[in-house]
PDB file of N, CA and C in Angstrom:
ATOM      1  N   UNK A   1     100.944 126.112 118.519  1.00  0.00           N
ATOM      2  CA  UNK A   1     101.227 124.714 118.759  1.00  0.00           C
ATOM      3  C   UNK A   1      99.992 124.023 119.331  1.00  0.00           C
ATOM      4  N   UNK A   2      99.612 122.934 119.003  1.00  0.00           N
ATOM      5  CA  UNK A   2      98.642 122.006 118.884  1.00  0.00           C
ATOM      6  C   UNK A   2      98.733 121.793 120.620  1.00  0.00           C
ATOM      7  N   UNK A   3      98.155 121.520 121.474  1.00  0.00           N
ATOM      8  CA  UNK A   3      97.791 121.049 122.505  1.00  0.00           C
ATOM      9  C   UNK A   3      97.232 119.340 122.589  1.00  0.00           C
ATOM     10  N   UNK A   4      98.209 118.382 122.816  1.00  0.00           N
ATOM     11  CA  UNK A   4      97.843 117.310 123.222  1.00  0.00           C
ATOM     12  C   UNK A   4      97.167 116.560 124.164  1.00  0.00           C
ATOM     13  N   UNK A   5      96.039 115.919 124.221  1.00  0.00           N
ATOM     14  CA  UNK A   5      95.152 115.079 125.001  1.00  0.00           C
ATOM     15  C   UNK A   5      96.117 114.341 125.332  1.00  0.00           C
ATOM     16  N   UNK A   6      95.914 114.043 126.601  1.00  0.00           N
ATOM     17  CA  UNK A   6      96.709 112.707 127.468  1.00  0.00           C
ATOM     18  C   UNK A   6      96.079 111.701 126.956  1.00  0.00           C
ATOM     19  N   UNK A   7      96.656 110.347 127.180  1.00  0.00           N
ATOM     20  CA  UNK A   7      95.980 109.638 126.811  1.00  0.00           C
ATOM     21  C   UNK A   7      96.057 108.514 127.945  1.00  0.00           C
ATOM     22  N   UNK A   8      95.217 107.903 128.163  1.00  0.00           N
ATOM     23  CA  UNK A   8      95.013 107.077 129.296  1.00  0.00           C
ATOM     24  C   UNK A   8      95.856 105.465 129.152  1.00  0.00           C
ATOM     25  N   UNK A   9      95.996 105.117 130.351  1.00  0.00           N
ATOM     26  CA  UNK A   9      96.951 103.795 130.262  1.00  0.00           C
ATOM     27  C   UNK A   9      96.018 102.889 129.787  1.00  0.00           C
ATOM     28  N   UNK A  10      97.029 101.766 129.299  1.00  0.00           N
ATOM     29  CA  UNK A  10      95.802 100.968 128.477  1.00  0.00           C
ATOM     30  C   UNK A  10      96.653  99.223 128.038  1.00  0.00           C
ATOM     31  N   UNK A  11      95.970  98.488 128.557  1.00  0.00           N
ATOM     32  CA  UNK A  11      97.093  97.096 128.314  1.00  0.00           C
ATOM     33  C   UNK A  11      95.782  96.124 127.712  1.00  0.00           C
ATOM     34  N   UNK A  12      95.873  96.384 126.585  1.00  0.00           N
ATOM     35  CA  UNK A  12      95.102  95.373 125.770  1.00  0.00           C
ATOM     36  C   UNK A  12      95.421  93.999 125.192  1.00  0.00           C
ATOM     37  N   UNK A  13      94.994  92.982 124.814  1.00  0.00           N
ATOM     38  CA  UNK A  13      95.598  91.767 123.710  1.00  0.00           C
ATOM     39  C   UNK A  13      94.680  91.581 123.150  1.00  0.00           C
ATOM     40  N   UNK A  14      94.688  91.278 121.829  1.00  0.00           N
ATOM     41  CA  UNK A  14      93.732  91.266 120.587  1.00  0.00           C
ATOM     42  C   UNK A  14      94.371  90.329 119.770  1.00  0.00           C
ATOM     43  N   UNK A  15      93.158  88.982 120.026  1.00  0.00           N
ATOM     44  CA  UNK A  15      93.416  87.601 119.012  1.00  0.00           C
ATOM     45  C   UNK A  15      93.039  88.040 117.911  1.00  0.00           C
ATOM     46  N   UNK A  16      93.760  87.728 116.955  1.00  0.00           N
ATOM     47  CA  UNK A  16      93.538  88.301 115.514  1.00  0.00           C
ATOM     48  C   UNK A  16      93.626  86.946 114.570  1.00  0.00           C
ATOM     49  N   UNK A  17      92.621  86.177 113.457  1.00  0.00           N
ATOM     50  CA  UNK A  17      93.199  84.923 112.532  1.00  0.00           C
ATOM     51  C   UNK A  17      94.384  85.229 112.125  1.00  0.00           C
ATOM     52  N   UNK A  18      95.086  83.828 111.728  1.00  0.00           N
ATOM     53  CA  UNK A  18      96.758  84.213 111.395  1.00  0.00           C
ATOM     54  C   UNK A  18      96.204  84.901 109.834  1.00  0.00           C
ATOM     55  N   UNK A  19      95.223  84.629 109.084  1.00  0.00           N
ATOM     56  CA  UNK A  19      95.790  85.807 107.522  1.00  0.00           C
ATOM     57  C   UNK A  19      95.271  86.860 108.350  1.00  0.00           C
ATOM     58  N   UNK A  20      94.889  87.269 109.166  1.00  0.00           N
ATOM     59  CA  UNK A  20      94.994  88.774 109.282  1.00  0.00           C
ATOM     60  C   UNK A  20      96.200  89.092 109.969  1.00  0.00           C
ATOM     61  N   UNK A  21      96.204  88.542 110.733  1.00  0.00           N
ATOM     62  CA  UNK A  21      97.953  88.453 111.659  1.00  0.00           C
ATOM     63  C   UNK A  21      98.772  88.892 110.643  1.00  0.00           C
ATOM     64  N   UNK A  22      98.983  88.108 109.470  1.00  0.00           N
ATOM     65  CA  UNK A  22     100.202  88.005 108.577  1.00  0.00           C
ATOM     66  C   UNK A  22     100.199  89.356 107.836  1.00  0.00           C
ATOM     67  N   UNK A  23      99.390  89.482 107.407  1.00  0.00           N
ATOM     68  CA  UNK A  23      98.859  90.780 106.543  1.00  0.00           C
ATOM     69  C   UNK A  23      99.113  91.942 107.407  1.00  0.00           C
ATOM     70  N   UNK A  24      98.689  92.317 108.857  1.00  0.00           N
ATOM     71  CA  UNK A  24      99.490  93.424 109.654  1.00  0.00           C
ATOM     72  C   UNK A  24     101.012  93.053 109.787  1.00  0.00           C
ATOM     73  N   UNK A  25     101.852  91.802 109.717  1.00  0.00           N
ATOM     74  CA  UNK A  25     103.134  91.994 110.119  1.00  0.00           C
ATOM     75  C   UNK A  25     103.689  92.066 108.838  1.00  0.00           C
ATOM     76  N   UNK A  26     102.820  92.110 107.424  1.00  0.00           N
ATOM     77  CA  UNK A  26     103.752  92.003 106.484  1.00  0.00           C
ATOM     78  C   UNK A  26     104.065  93.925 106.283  1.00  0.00           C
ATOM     79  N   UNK A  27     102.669  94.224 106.436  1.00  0.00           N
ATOM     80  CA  UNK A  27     102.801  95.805 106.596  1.00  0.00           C
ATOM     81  C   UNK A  27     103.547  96.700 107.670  1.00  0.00           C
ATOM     82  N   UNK A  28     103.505  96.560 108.581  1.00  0.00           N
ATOM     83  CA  UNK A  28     104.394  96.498 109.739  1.00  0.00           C
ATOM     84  C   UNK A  28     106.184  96.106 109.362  1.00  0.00           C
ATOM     85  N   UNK A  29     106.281  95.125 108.350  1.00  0.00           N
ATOM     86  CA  UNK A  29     108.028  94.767 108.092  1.00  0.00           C
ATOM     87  C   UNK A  29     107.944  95.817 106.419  1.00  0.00           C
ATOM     88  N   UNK A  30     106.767  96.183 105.781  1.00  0.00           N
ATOM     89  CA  UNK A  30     107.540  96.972 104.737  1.00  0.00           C
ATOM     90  C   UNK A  30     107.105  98.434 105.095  1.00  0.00           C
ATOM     91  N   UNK A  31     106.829  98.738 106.139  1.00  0.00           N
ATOM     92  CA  UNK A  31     107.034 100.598 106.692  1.00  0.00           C
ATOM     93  C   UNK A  31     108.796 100.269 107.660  1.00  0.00           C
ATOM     94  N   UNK A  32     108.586  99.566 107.697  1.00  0.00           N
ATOM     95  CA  UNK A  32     110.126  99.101 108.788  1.00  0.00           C
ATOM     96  C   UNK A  32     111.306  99.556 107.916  1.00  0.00           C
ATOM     97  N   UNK A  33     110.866  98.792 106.652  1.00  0.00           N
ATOM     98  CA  UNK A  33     111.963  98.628 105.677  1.00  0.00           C
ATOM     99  C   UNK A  33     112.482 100.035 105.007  1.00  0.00           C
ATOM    100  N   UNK A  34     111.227 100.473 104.646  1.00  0.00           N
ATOM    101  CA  UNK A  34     111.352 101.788 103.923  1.00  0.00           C
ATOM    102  C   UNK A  34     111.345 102.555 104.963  1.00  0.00           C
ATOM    103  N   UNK A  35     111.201 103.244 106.359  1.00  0.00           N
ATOM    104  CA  UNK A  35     111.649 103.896 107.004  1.00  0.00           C
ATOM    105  C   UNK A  35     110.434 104.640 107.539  1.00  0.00           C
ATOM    106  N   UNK A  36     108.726 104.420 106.885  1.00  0.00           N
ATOM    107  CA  UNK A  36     107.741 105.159 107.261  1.00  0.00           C
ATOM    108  C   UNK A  36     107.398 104.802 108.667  1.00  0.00           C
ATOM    109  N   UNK A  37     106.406 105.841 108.954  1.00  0.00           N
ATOM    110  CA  UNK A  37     105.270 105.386 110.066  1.00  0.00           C
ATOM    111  C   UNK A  37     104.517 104.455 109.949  1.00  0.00           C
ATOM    112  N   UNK A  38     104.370 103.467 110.819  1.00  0.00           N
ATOM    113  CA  UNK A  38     103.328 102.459 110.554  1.00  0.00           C
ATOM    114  C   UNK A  38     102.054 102.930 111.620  1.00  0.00           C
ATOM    115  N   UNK A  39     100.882 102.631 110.734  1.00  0.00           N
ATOM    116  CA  UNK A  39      99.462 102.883 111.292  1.00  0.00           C
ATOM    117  C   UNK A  39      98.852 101.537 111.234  1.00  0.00           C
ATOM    118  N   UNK A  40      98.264 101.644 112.519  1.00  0.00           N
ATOM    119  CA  UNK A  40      97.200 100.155 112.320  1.00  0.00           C
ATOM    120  C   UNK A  40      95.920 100.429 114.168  1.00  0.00           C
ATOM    121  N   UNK A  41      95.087 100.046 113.737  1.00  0.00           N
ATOM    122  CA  UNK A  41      94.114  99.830 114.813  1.00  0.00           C
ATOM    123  C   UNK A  41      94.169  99.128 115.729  1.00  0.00           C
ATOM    124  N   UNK A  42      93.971  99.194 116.642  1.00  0.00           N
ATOM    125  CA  UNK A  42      93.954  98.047 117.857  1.00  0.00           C
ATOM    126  C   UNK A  42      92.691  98.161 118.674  1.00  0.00           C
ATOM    127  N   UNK A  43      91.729  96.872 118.711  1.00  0.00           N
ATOM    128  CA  UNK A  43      91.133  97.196 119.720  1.00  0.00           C
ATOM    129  C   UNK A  43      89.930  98.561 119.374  1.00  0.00           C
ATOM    130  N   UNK A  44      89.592  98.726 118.224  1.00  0.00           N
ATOM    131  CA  UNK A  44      89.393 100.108 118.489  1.00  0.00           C
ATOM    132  C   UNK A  44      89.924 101.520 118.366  1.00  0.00           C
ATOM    133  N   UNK A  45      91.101 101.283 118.610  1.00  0.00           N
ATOM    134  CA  UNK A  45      92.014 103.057 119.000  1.00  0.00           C
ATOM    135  C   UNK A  45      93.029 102.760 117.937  1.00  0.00           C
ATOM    136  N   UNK A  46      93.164 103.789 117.503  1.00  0.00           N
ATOM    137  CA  UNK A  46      94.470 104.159 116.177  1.00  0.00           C
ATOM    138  C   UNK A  46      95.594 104.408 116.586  1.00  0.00           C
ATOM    139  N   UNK A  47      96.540 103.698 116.360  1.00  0.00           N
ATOM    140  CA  UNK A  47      97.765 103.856 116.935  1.00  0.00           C
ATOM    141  C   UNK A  47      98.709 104.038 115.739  1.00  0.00           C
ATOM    142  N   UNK A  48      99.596 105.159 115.875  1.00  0.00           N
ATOM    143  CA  UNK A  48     100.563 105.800 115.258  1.00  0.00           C
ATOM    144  C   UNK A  48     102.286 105.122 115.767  1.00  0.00           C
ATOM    145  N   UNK A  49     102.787 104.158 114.656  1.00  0.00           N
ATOM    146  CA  UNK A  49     103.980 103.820 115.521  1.00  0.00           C
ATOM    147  C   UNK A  49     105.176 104.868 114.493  1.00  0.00           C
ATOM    148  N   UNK A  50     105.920 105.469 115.307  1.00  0.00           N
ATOM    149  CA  UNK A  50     107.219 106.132 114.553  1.00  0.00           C
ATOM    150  C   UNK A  50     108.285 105.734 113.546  1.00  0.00           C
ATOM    151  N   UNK A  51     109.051 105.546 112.394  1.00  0.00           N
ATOM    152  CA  UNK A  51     110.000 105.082 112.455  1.00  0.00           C
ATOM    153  C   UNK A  51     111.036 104.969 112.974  1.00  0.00           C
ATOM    154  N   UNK A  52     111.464 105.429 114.127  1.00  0.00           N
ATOM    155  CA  UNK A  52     112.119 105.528 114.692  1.00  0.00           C
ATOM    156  C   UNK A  52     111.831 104.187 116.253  1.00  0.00           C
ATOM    157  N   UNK A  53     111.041 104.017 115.907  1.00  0.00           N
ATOM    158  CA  UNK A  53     110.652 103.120 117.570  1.00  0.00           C
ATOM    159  C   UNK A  53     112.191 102.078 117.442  1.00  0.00           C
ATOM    160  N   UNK A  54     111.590 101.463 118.981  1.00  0.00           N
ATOM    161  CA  UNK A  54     112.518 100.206 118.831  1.00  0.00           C
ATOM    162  C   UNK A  54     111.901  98.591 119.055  1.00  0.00           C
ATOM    163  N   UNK A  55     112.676  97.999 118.037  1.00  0.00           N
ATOM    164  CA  UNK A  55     112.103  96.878 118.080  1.00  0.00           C
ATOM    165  C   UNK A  55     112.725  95.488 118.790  1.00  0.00           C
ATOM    166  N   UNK A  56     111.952  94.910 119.466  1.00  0.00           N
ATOM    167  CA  UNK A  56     112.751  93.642 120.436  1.00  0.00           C
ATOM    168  C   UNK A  56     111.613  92.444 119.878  1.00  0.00           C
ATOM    169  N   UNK A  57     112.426  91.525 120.910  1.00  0.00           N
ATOM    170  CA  UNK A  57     111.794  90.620 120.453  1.00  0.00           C
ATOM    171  C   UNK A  57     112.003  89.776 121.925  1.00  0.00           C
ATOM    172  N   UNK A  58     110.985  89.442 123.030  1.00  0.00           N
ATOM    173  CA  UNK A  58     111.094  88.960 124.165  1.00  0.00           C
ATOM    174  C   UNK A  58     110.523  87.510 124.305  1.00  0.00           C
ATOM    175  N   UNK A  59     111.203  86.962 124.885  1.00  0.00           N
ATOM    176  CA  UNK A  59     110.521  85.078 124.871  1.00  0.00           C
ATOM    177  C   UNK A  59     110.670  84.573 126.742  1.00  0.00           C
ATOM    178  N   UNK A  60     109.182  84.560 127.018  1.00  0.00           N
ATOM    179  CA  UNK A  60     109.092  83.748 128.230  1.00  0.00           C
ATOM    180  C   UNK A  60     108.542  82.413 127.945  1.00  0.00           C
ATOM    181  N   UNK A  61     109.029  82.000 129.131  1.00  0.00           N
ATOM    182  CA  UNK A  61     108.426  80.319 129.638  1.00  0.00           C
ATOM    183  C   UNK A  61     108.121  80.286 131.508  1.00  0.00           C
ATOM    184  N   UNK A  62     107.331  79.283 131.230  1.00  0.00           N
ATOM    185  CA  UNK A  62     106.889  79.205 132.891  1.00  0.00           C
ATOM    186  C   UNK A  62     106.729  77.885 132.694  1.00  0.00           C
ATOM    187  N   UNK A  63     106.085  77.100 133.818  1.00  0.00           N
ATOM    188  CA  UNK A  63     105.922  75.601 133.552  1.00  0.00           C
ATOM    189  C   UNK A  63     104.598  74.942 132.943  1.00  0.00           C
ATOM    190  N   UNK A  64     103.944  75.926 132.296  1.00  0.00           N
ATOM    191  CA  UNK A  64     102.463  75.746 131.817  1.00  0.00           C
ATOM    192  C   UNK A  64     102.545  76.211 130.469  1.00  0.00           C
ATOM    193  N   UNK A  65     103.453  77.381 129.677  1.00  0.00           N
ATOM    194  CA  UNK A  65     103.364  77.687 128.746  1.00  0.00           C
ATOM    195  C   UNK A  65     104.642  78.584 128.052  1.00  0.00           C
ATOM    196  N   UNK A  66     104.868  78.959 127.118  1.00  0.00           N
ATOM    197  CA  UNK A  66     106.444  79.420 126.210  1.00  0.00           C
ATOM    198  C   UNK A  66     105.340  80.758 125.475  1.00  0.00           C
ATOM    199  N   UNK A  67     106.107  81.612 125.516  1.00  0.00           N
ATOM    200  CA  UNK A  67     105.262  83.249 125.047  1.00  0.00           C
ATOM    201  C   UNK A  67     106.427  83.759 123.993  1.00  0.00           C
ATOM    202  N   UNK A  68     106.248  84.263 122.726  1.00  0.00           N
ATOM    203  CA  UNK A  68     107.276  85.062 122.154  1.00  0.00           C
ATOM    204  C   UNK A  68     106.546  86.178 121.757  1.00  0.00           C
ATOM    205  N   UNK A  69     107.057  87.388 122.071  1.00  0.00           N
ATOM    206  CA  UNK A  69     106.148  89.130 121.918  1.00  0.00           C
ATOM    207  C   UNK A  69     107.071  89.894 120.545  1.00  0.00           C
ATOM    208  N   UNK A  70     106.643  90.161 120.065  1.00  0.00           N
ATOM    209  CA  UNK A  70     107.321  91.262 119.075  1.00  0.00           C
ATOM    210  C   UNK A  70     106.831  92.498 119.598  1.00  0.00           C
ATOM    211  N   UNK A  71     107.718  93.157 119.932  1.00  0.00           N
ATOM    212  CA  UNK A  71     107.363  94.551 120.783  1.00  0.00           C
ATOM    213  C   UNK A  71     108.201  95.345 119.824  1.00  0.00           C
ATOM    214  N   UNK A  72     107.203  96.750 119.570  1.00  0.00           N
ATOM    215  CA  UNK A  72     107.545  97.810 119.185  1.00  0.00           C
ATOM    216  C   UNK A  72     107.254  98.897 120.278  1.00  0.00           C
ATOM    217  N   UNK A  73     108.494 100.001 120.274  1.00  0.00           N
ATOM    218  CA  UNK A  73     108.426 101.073 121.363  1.00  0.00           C
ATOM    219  C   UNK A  73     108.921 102.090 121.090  1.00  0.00           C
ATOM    220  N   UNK A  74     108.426 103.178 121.635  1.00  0.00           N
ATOM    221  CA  UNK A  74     108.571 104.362 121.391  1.00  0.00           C
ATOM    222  C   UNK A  74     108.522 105.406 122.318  1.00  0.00           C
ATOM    223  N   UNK A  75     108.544 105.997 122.497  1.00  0.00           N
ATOM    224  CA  UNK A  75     108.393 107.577 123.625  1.00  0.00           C
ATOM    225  C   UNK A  75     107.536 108.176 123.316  1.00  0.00           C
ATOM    226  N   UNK A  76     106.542 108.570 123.858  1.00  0.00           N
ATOM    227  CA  UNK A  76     105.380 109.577 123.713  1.00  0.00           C
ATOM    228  C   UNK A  76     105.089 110.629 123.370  1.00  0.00           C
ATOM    229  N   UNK A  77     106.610 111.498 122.736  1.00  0.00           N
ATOM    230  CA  UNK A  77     106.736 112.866 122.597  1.00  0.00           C
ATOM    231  C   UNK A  77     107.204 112.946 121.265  1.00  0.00           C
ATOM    232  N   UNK A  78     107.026 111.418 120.071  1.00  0.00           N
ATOM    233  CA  UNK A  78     107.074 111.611 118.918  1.00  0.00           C
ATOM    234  C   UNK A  78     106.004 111.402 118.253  1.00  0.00           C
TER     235      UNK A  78
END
């Protein structure tokens, strides 16, 4: 059995143009659909999301600005 590297905490945000934006969420909604793993880069680092993750969808406001996140999540031991 393979021995896994930890991997260090890490809270990034990465402005991306909307056609590139669109083009990762269109890929991102057809691994969703069909049930694969979705792969995509961030920042640098390759990130492996499961089919299995879970997906939300969170919306803040404060008195300066309105935020909506598409969050994908997963557990570390898939």
């Amino acid at each position: 059995m393979a021995i896994r590297k930890a991997k260090s905490k890490r809270d990034v945000e990465k402005d991306y143009p909307a056609k590139q934006f669109t083009a990762k969420l269109r890929r991102l909604a057809d691994c969703i659909e069909q049930g694969k793993r979705f792969r995509i880069q961030v920042a640098g680092e390759r990130v492996s999301i499961p089919p299995t993750a879970t997906i939300n969808i969170e919306h803040e406001r404060s008195s300066s600005e309105e935020e909506v996140e598409f969050q994908v999540k997963w557990p570390l031991s898939e």
